[in-house]
PDB file of N, CA and C in Angstrom:
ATOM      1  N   UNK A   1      33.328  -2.431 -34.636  1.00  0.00           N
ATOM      2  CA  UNK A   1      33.506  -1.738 -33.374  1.00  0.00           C
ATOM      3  C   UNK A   1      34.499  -2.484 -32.501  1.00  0.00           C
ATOM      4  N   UNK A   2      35.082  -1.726 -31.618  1.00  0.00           N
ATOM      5  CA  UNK A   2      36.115  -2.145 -30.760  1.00  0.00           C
ATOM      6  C   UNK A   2      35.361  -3.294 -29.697  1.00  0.00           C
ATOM      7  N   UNK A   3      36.022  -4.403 -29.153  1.00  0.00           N
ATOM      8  CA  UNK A   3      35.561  -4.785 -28.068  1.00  0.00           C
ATOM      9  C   UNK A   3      35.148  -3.935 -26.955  1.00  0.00           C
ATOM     10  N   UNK A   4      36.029  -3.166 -26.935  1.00  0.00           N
ATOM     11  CA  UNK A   4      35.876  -2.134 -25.246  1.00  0.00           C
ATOM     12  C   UNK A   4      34.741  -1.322 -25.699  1.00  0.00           C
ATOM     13  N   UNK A   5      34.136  -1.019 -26.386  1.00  0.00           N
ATOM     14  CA  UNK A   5      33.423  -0.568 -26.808  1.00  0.00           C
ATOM     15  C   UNK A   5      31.892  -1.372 -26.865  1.00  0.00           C
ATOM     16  N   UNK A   6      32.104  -2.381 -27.191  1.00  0.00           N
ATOM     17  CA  UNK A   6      31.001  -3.288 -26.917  1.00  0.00           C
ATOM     18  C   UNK A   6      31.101  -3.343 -24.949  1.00  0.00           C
ATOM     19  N   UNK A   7      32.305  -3.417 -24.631  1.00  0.00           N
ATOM     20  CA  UNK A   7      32.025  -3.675 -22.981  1.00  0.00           C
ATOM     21  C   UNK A   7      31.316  -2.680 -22.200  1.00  0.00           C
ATOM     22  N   UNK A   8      31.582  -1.213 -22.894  1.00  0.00           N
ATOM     23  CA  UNK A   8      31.321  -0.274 -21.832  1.00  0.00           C
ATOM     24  C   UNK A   8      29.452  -0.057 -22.436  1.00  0.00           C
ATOM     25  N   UNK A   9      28.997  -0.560 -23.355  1.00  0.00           N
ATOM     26  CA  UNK A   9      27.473  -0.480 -23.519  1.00  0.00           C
ATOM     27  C   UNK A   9      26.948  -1.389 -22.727  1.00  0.00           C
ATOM     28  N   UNK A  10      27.795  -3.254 -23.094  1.00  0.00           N
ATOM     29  CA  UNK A  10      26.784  -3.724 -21.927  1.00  0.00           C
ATOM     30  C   UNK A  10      26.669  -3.379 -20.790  1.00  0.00           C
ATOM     31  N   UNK A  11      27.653  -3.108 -20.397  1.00  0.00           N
ATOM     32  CA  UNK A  11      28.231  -2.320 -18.525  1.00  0.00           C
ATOM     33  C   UNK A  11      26.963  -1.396 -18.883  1.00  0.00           C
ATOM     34  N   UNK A  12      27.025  -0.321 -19.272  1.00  0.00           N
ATOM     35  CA  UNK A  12      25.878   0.637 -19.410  1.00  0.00           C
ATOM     36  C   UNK A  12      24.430  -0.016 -19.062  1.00  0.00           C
ATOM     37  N   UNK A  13      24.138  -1.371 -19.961  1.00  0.00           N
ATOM     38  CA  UNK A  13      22.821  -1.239 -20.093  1.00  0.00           C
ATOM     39  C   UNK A  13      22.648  -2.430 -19.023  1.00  0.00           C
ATOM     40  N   UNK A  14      23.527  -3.315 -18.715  1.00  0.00           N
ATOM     41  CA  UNK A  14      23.513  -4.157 -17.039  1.00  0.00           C
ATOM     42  C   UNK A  14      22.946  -3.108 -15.988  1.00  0.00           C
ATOM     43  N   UNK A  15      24.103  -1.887 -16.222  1.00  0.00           N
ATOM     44  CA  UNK A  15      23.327  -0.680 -15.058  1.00  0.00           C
ATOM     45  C   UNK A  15      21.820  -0.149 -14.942  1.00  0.00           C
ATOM     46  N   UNK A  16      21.402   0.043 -16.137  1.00  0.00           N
ATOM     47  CA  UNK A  16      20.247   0.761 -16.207  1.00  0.00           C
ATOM     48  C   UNK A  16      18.997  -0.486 -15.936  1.00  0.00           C
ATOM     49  N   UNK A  17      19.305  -1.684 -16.459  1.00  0.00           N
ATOM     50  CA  UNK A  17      18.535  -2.623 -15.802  1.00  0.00           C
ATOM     51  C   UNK A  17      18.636  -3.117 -14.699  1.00  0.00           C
ATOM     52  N   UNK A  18      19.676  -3.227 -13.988  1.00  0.00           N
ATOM     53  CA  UNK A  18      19.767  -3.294 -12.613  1.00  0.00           C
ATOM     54  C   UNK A  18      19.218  -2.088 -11.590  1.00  0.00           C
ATOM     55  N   UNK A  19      19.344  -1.178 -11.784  1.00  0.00           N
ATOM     56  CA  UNK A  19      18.601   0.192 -11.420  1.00  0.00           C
ATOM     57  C   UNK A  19      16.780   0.476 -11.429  1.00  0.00           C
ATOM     58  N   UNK A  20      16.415  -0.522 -12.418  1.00  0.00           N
ATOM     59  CA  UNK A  20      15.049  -0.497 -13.124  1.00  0.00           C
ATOM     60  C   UNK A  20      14.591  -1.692 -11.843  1.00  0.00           C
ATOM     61  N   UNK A  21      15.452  -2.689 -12.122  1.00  0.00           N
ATOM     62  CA  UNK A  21      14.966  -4.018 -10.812  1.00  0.00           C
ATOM     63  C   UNK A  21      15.116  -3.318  -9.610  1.00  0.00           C
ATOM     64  N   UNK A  22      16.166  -2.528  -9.156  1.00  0.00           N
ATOM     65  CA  UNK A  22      15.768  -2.259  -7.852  1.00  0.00           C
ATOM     66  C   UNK A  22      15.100  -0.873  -7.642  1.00  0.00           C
ATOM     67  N   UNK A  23      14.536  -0.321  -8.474  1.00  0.00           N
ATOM     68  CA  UNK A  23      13.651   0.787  -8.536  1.00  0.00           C
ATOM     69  C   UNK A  23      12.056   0.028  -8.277  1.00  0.00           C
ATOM     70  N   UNK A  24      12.393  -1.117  -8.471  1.00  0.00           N
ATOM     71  CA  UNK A  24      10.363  -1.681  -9.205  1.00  0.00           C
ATOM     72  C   UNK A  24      10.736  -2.417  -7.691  1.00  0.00           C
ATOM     73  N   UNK A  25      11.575  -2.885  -7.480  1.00  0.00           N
ATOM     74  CA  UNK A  25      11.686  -3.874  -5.813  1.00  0.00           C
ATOM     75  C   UNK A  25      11.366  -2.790  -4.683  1.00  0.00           C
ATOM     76  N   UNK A  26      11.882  -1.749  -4.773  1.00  0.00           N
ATOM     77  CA  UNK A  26      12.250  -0.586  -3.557  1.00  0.00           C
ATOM     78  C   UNK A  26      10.689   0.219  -4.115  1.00  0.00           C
ATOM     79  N   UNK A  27       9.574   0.691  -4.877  1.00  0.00           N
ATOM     80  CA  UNK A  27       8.383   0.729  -4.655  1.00  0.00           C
ATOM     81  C   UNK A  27       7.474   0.015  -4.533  1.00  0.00           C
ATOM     82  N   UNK A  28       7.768  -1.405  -4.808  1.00  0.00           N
ATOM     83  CA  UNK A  28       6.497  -2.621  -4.859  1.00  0.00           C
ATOM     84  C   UNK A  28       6.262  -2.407  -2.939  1.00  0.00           C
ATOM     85  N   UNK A  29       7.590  -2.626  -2.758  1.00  0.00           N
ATOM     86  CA  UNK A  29       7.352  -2.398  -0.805  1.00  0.00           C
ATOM     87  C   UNK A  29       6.594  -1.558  -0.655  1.00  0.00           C
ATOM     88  N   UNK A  30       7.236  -0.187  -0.795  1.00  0.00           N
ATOM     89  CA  UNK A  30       6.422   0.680  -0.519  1.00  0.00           C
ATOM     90  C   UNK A  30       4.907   0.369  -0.696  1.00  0.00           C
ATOM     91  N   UNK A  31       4.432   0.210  -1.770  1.00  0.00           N
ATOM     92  CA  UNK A  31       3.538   0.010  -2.312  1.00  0.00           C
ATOM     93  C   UNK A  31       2.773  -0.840  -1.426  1.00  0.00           C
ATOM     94  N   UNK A  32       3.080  -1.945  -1.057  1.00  0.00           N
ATOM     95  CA  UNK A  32       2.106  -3.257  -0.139  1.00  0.00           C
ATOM     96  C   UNK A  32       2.366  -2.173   1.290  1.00  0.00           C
ATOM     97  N   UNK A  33       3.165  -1.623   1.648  1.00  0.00           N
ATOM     98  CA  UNK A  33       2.905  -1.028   2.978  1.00  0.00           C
ATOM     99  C   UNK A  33       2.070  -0.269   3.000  1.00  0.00           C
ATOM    100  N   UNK A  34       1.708   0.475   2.085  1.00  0.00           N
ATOM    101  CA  UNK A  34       0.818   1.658   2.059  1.00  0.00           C
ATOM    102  C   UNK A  34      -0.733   0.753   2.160  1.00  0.00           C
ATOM    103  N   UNK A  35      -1.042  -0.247   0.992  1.00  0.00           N
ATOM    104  CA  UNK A  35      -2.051  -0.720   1.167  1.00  0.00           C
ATOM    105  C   UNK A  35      -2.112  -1.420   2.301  1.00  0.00           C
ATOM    106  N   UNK A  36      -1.585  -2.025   2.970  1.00  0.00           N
ATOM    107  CA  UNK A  36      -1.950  -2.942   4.418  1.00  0.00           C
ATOM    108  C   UNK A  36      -2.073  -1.349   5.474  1.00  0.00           C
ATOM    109  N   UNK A  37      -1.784   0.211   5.370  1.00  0.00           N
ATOM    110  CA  UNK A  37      -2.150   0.776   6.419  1.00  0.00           C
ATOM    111  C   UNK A  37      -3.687   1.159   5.729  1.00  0.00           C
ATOM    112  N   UNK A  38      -4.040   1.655   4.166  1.00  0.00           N
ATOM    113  CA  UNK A  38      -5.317   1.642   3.875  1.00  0.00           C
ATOM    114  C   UNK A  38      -6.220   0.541   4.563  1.00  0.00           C
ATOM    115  N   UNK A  39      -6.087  -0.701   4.708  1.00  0.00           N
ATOM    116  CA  UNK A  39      -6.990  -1.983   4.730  1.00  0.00           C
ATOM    117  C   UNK A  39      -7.005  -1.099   5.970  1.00  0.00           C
ATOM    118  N   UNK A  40      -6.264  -1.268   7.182  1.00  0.00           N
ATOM    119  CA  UNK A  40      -6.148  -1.316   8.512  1.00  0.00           C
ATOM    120  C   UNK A  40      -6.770  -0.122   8.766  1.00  0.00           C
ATOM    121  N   UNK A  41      -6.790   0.920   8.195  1.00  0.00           N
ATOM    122  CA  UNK A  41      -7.924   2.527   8.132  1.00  0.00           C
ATOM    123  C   UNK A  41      -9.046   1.779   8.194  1.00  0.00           C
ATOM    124  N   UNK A  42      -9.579   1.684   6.566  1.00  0.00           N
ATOM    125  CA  UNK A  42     -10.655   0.767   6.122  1.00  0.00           C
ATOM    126  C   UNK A  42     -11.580  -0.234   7.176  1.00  0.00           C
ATOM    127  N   UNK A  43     -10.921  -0.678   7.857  1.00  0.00           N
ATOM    128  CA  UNK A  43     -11.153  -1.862   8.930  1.00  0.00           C
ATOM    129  C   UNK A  43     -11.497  -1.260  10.448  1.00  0.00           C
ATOM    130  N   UNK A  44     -10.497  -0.099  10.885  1.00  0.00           N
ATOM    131  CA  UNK A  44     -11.128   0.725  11.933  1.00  0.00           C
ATOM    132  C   UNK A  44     -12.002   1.566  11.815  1.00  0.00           C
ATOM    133  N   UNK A  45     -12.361   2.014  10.587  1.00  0.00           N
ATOM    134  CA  UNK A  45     -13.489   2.760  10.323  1.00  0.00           C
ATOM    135  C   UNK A  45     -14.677   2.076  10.466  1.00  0.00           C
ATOM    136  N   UNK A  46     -15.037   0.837   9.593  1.00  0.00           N
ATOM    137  CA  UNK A  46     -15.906  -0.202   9.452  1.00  0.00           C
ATOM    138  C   UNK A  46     -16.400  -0.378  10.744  1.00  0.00           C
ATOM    139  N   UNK A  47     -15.678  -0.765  11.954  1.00  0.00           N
ATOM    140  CA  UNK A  47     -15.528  -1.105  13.162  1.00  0.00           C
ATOM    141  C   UNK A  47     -16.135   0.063  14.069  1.00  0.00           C
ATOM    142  N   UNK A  48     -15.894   1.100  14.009  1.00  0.00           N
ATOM    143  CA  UNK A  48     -16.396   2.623  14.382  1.00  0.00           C
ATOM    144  C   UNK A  48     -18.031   2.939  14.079  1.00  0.00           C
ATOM    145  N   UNK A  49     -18.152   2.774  12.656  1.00  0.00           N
ATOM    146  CA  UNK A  49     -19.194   3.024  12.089  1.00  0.00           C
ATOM    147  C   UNK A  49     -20.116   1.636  13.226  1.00  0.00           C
ATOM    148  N   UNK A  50     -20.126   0.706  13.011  1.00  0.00           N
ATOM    149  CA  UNK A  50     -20.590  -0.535  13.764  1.00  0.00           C
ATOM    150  C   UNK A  50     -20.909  -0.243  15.069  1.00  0.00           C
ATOM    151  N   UNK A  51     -20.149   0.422  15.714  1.00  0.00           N
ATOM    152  CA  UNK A  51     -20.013   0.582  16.841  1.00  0.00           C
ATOM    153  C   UNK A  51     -21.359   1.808  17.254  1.00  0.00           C
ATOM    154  N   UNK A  52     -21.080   2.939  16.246  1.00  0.00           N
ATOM    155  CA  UNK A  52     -21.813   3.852  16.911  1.00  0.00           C
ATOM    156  C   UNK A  52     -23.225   3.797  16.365  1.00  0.00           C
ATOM    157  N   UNK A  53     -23.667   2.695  15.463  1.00  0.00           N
ATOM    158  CA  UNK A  53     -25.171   2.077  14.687  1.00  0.00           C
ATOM    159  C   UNK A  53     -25.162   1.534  16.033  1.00  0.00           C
ATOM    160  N   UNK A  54     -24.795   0.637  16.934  1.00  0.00           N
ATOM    161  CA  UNK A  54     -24.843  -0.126  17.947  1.00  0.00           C
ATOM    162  C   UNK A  54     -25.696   0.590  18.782  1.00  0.00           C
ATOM    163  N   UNK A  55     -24.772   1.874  18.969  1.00  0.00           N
ATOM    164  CA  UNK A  55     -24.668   2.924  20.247  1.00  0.00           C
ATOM    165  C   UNK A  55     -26.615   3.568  19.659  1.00  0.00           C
ATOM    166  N   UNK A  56     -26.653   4.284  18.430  1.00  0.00           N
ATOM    167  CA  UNK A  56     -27.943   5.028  18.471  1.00  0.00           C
ATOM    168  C   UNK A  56     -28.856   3.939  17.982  1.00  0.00           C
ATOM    169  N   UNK A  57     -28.936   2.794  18.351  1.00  0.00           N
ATOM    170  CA  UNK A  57     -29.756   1.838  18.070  1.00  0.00           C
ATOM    171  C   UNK A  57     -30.407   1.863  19.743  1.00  0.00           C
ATOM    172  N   UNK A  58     -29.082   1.220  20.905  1.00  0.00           N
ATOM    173  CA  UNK A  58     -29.426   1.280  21.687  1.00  0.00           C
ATOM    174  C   UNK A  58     -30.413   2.808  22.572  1.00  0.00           C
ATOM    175  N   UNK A  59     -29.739   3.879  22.444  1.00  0.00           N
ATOM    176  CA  UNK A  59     -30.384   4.718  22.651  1.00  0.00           C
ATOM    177  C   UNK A  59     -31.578   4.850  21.983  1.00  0.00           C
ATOM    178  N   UNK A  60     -32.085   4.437  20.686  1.00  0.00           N
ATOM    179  CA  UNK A  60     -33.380   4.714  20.304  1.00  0.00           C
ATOM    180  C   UNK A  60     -34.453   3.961  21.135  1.00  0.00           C
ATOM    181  N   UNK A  61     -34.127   2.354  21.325  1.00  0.00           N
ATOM    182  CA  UNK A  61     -34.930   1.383  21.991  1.00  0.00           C
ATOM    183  C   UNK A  61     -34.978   2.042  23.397  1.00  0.00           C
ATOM    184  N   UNK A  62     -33.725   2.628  24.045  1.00  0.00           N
ATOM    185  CA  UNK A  62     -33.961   3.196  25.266  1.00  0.00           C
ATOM    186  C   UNK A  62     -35.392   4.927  25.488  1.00  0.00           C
ATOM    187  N   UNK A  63     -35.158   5.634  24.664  1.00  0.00           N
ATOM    188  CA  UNK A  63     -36.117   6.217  24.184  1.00  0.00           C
ATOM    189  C   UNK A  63     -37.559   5.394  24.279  1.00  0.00           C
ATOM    190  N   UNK A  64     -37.180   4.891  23.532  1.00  0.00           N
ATOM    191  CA  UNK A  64     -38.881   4.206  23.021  1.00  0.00           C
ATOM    192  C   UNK A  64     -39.780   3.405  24.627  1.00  0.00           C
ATOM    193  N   UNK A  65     -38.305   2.861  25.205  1.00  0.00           N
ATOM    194  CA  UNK A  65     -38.935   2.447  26.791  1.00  0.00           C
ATOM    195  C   UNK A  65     -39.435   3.020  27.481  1.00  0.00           C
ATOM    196  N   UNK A  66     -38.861   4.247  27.527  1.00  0.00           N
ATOM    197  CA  UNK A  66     -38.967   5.372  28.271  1.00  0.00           C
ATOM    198  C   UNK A  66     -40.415   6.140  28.047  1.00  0.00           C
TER     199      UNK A  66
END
């Protein structure tokens, strides 16, 4: 086979692996952003739920005073 011929495959396959690295770089981000807004859901919910066990706890004992 011709040299130029060998050049324009590696050129080819430099591309398609360079494309593959910044395909897997440009969703891994994505990827950790999405999970740090899940945690941060996850975490205000937790916090909510807490909150309103708090809330009909207090109202039950207030009940029961009453």
């Amino acid at each position: 086979m011709k040299m130029s011929y060998w050049a324009l495959i590696l050129t080819f396959i430099a591309c398609v692996a360079g494309g593959l690295v910044w395909s897997a770089n440009h969703y891994h981000g994505k990827f950790l952003e999405e999970q740090k807004r899940a945690d941060a859901a996850e975490q205000r919910a937790d916090s909510t739920e807490a909150i309103t066990e708090n809330v009909l706890r207090t109202m039950a004992i207030t009940n029961i005073i009453q």
